[in-house]
C-alpha atoms as a PDB file:
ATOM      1  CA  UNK A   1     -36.618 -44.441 218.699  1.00  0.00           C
ATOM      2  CA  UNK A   2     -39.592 -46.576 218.542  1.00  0.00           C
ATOM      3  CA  UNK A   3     -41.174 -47.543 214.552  1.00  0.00           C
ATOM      4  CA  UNK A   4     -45.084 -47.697 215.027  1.00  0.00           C
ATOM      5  CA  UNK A   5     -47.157 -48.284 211.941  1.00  0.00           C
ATOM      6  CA  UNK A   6     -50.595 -46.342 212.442  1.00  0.00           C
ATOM      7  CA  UNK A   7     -52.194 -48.020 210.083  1.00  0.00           C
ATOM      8  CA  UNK A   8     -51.748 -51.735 211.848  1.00  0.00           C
ATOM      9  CA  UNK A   9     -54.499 -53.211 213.914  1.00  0.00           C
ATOM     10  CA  UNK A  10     -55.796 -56.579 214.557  1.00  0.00           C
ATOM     11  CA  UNK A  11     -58.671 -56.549 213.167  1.00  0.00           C
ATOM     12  CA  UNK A  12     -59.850 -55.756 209.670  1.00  0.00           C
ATOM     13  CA  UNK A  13     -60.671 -52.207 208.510  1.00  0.00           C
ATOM     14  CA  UNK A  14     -62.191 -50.969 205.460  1.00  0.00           C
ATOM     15  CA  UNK A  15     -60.064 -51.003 202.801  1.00  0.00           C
ATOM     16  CA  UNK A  16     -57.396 -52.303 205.124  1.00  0.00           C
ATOM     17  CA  UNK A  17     -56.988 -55.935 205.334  1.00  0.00           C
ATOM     18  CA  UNK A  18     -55.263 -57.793 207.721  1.00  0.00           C
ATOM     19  CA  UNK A  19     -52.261 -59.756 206.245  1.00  0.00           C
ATOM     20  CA  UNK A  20     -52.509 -63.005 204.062  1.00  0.00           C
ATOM     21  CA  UNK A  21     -50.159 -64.708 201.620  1.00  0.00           C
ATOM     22  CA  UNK A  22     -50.900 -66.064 198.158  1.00  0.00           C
ATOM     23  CA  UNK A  23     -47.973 -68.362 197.068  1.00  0.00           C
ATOM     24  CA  UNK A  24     -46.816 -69.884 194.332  1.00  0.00           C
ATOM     25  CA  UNK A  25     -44.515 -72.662 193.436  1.00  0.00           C
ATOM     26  CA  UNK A  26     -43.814 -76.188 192.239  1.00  0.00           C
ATOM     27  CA  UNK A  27     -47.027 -75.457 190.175  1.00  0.00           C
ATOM     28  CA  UNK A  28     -48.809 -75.204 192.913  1.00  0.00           C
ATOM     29  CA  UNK A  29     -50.678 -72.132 194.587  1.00  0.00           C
ATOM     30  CA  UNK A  30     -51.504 -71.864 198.705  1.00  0.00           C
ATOM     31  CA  UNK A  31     -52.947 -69.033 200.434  1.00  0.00           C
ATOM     32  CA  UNK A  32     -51.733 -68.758 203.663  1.00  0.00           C
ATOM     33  CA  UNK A  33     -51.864 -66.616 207.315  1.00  0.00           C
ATOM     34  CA  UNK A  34     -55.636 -65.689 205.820  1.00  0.00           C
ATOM     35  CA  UNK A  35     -55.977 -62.837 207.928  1.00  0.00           C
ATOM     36  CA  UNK A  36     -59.378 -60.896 207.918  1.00  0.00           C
ATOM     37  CA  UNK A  37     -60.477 -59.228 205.118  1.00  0.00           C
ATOM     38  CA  UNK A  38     -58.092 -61.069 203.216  1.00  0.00           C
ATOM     39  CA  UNK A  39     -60.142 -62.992 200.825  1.00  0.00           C
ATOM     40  CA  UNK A  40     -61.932 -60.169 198.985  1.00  0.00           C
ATOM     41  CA  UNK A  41     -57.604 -58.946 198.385  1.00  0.00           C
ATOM     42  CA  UNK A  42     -56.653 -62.600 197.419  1.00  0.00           C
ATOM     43  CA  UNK A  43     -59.533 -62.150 194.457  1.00  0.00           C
ATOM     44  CA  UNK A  44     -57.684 -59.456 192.835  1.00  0.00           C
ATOM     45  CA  UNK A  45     -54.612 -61.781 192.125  1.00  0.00           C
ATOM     46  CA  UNK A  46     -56.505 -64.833 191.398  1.00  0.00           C
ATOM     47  CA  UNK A  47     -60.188 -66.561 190.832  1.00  0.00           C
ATOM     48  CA  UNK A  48     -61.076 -68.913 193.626  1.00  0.00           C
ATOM     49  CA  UNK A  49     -60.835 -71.870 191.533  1.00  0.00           C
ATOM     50  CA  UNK A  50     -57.262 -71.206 190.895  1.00  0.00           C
ATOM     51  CA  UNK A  51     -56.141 -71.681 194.781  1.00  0.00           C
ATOM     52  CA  UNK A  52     -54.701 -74.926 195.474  1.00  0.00           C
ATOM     53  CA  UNK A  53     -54.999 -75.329 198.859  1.00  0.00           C
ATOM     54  CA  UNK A  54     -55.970 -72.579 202.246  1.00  0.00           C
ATOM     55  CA  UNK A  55     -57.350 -72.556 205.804  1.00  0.00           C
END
């Protein structure tokens, strides 16, 4: 039995972003594996100015 997910792809589709990370810790919050599309996502959880560090 094989699991596919129809909805993956590796490239960004609308309303479908590729995968990316916020995290938080030690006071400190990263965003990290910033796939496509996933800066307009990251916005919902957090201004820009509240990211400590990214690629």
């Amino acid at each position: 039995m094989a699991l596919v997910d129809e909805d993956a792809a590796p490239y960004a589709r609308p309303d479908n972003a590729c995968s990316g990370y916020p995290v938080t810790g030690s006071g400190a919050r990263v965003w990290m594996d910033a796939g496509s599309g996933t800066l307009a996502q990251l916005q919902r959880h957090a201004r820009l100015d509240e990211v400590d560090a990214g690629p």
